[in-house]
N, C-alpha and C. Protein backbone atom coordinates (compact mmCIF):
# COMPACT_ATOMS: atom_id res chain seq x y z
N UNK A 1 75.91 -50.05 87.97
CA UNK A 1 74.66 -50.35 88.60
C UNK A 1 74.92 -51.40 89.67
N UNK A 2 74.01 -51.13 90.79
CA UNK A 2 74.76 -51.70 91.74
C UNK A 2 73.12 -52.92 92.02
N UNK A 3 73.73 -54.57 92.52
CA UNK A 3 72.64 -55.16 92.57
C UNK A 3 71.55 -55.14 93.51
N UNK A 4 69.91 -55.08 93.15
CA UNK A 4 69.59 -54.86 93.74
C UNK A 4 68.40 -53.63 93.23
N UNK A 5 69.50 -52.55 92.46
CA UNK A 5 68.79 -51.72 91.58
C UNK A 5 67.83 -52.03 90.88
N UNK A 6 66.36 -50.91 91.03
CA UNK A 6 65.53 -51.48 90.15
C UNK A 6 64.89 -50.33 89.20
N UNK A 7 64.60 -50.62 87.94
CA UNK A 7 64.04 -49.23 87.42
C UNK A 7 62.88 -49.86 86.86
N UNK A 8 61.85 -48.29 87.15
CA UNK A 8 60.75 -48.49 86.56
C UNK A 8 60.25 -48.28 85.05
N UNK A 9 59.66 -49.14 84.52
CA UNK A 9 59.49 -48.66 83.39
C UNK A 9 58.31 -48.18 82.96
N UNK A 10 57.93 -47.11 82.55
CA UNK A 10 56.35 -46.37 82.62
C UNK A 10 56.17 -46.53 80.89
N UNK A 11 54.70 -46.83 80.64
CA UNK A 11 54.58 -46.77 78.92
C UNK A 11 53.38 -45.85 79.03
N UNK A 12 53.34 -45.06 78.31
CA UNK A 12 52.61 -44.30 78.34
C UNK A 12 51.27 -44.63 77.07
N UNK A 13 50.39 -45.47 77.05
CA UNK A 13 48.99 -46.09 76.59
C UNK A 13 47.91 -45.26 76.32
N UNK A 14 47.84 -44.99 75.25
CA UNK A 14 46.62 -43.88 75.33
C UNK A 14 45.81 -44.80 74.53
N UNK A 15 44.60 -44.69 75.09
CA UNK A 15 43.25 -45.52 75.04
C UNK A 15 42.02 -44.87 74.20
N UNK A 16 41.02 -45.37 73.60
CA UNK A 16 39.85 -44.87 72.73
C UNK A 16 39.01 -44.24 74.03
N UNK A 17 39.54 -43.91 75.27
CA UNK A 17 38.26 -42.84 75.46
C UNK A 17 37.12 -44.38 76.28
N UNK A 18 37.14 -45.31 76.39
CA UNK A 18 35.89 -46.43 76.35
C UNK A 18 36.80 -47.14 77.89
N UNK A 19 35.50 -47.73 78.72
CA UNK A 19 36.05 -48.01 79.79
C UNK A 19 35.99 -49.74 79.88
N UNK A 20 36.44 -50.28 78.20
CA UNK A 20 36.10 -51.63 78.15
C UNK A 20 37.84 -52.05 78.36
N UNK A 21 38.55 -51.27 78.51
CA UNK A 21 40.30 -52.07 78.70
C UNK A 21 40.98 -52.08 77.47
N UNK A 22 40.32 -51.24 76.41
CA UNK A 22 40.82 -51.79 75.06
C UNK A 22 41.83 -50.63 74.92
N UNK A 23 42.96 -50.99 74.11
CA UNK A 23 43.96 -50.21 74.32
C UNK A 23 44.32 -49.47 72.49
N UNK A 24 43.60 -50.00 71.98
CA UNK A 24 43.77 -49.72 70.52
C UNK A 24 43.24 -48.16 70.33
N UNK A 25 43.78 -47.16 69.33
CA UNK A 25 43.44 -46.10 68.80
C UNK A 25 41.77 -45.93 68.40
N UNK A 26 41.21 -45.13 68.76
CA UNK A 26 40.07 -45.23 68.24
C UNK A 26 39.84 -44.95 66.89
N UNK A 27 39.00 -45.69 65.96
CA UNK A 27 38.59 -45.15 64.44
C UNK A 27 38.14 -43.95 64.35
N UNK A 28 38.82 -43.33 63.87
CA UNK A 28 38.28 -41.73 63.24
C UNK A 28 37.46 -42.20 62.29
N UNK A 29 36.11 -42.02 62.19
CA UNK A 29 35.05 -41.63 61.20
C UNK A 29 34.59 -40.41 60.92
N UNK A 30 35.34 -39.80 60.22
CA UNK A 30 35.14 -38.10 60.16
C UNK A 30 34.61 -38.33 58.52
N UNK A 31 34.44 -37.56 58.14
CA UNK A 31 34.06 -36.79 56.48
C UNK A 31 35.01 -37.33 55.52
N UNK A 32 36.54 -36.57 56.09
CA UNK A 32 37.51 -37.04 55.05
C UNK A 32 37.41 -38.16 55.25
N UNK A 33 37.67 -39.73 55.39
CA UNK A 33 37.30 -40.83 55.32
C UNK A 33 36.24 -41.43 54.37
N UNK A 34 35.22 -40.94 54.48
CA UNK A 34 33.90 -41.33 53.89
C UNK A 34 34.47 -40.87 52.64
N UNK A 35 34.98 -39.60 52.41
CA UNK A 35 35.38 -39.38 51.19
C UNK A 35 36.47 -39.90 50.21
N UNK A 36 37.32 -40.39 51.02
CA UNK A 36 38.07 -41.20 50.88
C UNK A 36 37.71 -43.02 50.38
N UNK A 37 36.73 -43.41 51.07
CA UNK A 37 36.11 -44.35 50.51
C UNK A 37 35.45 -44.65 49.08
N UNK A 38 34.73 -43.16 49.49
CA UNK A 38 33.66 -42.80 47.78
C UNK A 38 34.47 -42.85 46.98
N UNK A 39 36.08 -42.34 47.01
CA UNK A 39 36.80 -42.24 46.02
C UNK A 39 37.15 -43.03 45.45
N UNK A 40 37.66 -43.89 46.33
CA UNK A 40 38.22 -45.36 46.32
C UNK A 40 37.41 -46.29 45.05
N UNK A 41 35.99 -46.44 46.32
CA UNK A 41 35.01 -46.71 45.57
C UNK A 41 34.70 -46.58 44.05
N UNK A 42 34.71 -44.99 43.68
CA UNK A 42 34.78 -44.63 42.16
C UNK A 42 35.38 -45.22 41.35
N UNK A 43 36.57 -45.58 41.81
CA UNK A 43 38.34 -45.82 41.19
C UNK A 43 37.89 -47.42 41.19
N UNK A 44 37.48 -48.24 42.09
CA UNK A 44 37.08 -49.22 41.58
C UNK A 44 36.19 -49.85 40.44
N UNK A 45 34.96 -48.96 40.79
CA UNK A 45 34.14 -49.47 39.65
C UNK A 45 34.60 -49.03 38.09
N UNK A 46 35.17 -47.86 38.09
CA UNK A 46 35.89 -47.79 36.97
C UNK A 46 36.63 -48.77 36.32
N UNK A 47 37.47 -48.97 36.71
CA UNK A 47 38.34 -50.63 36.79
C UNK A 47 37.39 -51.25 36.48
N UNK A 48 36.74 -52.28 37.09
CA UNK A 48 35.99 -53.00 37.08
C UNK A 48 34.83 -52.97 35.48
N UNK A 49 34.65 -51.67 35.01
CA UNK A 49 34.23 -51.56 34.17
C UNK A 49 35.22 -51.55 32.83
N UNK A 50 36.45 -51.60 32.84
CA UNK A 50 37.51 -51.58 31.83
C UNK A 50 38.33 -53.17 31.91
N UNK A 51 37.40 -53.93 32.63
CA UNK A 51 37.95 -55.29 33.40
C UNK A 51 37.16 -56.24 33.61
N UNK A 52 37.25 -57.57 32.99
CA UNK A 52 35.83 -58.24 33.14
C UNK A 52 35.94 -59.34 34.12
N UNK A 53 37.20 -59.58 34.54
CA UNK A 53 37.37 -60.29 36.25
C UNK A 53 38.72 -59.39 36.55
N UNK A 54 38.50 -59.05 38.21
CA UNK A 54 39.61 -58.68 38.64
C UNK A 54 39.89 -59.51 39.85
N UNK A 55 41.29 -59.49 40.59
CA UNK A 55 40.64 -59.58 42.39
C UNK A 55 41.54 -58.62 43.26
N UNK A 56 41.49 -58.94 44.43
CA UNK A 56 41.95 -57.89 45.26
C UNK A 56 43.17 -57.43 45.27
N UNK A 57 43.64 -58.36 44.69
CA UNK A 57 45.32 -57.55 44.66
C UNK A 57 45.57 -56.63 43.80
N UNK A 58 44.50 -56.84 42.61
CA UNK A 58 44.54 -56.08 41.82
C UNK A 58 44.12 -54.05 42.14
N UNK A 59 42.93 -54.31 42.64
CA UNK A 59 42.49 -53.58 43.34
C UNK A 59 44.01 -52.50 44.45
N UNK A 60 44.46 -53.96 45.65
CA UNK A 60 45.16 -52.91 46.25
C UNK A 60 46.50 -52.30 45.25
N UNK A 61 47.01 -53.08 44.50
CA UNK A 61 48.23 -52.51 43.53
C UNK A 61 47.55 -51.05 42.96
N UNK A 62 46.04 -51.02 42.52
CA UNK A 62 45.95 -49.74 42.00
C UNK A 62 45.77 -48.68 42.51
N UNK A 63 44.80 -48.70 43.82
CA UNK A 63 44.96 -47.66 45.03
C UNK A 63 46.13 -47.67 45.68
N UNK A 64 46.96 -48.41 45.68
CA UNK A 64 48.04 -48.64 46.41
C UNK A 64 47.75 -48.65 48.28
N UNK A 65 46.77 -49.45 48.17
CA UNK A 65 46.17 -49.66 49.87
C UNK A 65 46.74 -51.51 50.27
N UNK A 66 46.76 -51.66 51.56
CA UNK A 66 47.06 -52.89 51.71
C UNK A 66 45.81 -54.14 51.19
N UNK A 67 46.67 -55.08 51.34
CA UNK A 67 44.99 -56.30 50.65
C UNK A 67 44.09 -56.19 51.57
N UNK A 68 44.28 -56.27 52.86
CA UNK A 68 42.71 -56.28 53.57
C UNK A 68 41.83 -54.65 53.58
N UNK A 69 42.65 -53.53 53.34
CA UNK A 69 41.74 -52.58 52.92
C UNK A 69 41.31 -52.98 51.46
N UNK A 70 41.95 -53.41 50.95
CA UNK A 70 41.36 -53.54 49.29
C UNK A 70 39.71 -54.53 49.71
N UNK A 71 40.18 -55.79 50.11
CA UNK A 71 39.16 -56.89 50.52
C UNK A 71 37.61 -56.12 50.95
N UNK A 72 38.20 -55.49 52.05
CA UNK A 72 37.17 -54.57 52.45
C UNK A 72 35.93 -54.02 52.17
N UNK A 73 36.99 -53.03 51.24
CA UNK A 73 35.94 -52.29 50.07
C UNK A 73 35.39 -52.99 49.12
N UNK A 74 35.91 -54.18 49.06
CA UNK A 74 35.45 -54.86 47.76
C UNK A 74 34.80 -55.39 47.91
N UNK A 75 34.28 -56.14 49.53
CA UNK A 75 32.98 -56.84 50.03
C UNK A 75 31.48 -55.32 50.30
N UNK A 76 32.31 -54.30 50.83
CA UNK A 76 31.41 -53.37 50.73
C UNK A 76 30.44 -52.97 49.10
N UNK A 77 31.42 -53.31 48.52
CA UNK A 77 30.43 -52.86 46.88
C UNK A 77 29.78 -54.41 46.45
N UNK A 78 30.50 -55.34 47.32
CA UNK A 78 29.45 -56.56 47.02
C UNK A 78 28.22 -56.52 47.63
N UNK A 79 28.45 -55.82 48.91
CA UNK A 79 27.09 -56.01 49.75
C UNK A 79 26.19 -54.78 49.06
N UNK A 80 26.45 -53.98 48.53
CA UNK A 80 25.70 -52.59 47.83
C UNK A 80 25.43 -53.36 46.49
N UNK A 81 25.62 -54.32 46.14
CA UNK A 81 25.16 -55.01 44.86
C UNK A 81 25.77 -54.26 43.67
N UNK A 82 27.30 -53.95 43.84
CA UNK A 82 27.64 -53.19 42.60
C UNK A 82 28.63 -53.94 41.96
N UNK A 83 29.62 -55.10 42.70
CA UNK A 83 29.78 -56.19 42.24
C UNK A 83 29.35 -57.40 42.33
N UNK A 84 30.28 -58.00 42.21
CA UNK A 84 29.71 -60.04 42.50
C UNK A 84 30.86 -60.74 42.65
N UNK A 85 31.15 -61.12 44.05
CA UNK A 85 32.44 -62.27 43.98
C UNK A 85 32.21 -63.76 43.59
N UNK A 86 32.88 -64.05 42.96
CA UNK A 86 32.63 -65.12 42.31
C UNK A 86 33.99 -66.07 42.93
N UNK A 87 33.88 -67.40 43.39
CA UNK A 87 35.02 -68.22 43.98
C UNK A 87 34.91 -67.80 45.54
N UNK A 88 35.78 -68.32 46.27
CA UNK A 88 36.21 -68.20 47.59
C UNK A 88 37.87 -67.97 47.46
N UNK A 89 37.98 -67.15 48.72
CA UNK A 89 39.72 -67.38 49.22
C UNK A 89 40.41 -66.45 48.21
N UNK A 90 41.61 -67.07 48.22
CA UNK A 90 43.10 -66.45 47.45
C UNK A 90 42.45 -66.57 45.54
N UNK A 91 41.40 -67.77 44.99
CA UNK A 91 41.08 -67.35 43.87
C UNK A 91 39.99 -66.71 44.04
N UNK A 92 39.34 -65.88 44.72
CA UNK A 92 38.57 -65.21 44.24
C UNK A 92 38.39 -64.08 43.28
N UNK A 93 37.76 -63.67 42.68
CA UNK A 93 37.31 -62.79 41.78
C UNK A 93 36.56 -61.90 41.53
N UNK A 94 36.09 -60.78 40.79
CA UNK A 94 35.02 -59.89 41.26
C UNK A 94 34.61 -59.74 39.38
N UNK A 95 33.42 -58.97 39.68
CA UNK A 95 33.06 -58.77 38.35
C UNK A 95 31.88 -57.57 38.81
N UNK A 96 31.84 -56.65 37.80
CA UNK A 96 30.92 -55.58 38.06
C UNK A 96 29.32 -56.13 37.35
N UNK A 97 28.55 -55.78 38.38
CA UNK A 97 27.08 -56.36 38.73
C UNK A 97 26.59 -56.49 36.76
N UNK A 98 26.70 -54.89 36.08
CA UNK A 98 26.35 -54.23 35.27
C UNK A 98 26.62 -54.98 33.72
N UNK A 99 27.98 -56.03 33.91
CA UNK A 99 28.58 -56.32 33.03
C UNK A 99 27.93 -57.63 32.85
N UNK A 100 27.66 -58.38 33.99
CA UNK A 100 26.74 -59.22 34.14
C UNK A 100 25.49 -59.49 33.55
N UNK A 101 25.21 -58.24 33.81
CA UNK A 101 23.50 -58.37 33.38
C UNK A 101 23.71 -58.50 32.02
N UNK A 102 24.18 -57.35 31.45
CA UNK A 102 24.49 -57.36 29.79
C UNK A 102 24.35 -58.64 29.06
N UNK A 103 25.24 -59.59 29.79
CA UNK A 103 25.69 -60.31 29.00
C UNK A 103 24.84 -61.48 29.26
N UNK A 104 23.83 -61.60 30.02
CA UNK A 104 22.71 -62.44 30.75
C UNK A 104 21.57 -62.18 29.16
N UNK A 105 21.53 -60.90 29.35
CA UNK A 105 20.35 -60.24 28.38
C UNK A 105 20.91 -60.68 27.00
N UNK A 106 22.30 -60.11 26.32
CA UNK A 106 22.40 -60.63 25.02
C UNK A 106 22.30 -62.49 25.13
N UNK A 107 22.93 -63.30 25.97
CA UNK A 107 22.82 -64.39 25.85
C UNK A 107 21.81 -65.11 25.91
N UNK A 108 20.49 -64.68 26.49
CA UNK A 108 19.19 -64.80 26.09
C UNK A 108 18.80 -64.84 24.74
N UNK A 109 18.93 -63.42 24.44
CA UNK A 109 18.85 -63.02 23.19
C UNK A 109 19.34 -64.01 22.25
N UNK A 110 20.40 -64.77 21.78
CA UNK A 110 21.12 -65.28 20.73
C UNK A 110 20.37 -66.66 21.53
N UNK A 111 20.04 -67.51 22.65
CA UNK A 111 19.28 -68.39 23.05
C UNK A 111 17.76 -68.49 21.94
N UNK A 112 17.32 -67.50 21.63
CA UNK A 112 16.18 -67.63 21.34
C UNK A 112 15.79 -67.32 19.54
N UNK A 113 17.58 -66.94 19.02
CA UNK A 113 16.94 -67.35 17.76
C UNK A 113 17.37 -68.39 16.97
């Protein structure tokens, strides 16, 4: 190569389609996804029902998804009121809504005789 030489280098960027500059893949929100979630979803509360605190790692070790997909879903079934995080951060914890109540109601119960 002689000095002086210059080469171009072309990257070839494929974009979401959007004329905001953003260069990231766009989210597929198709069917399989959603279904994929529900599943997820299922597979959690199950757990959660054979489990009387879990947290997210737990979660991603059993789907075998990374922690912030685990996190995710796990704020999504908080906001649907099907769990309850309990703590902040790295100790946080979850507990299913259902298991809660139960034990609200018997502890009443034994409160009052």
């Amino acid at each position: 190569m002689k000095n002086g030489d210059k080469r171009a280098i072309s990257l070839d960027i494929k974009g979401n389609g959007s004329d905001s500059g953003d260069i990231r893949p766009a989210i597929n929100n198709n069917e399989n996804g959603d279904k994929n979630n529900d599943k997820n979803e299922q597979q959690i509360l199950v757990f959660a029902e054979m489990n009387l605190f879990f947290k997210s790692k737990d979660i991603a070790e059993l789907l075998g998804l990374q922690a912030s997909r685990a996190r995710y879903l796990l704020q999504e079934l908080v906001q649907e009121g099907k769990i309850k995080g309990i703590g902040n951060n790295k100790g946080r914890k979850y507990q299913l809504i259902k298991i809660i109540m139960i034990y609200s109601i018997h502890r009443r119960t034994y409160e009052r005789i």
